[in-house]
Protein backbone atom coordinates (compact mmCIF):
# COMPACT_ATOMS: atom_id res chain seq x y z
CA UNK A 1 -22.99 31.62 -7.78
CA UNK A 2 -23.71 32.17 -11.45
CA UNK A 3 -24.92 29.20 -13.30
CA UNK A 4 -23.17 27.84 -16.39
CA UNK A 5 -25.26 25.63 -18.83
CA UNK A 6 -23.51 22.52 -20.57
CA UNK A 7 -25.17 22.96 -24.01
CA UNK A 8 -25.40 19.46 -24.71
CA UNK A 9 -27.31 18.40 -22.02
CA UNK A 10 -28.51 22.03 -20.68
CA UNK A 11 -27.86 21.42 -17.26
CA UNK A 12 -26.01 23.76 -14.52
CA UNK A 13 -22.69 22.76 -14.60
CA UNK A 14 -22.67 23.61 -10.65
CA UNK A 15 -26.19 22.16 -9.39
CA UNK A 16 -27.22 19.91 -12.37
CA UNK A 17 -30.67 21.96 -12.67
CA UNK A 18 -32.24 23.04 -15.98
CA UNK A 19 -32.76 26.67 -16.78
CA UNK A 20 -36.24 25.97 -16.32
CA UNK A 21 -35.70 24.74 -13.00
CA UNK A 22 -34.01 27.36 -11.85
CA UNK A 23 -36.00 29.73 -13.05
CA UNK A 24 -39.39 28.59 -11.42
CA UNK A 25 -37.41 26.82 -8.07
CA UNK A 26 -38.89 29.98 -5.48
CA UNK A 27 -42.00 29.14 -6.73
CA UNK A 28 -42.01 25.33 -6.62
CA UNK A 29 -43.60 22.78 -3.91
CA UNK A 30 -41.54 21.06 -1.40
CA UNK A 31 -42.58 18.36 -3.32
CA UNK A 32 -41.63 19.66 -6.61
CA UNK A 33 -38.38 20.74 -5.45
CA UNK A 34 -37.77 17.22 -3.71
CA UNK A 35 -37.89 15.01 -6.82
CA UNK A 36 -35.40 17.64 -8.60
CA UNK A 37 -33.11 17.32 -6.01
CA UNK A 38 -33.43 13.20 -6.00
CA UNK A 39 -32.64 13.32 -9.42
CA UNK A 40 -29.65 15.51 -9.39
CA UNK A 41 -26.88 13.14 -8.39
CA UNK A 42 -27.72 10.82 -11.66
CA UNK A 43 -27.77 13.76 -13.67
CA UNK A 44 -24.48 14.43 -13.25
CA UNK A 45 -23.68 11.28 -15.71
CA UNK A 46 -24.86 13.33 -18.57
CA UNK A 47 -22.38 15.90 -18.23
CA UNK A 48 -18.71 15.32 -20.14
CA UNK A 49 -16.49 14.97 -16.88
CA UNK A 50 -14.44 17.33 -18.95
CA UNK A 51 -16.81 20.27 -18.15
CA UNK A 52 -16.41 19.28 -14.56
CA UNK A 53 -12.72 19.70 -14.06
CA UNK A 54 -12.61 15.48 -13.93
């Protein structure tokens, strides 16, 4: 899959990760990785459900 950033809040339309995030994710802890991956279902609130074929 090919990510597509939302501009406005620069998330992955698709996983709701930052560029950043993505990026670095091979390299992060279990940890690391875990709290990114709590967070993601709130995230998806800051995209317009527009973007998200809502």
């Amino acid at each position: 899959m090919v990510c597509t950033v939302d501009g406005a809040s620069g998330l992955c339309l698709g996983c709701f990760r930052t560029l950043p995030e993505i990026a670095t994710w091979s390299r992060m802890s279990d940890g690391e990785r875990t709290k990114i991956m709590d967070e993601l279902e709130g995230r998806k609130s800051l995209i317009d459900p527009a973007l998200l074929g809502a």
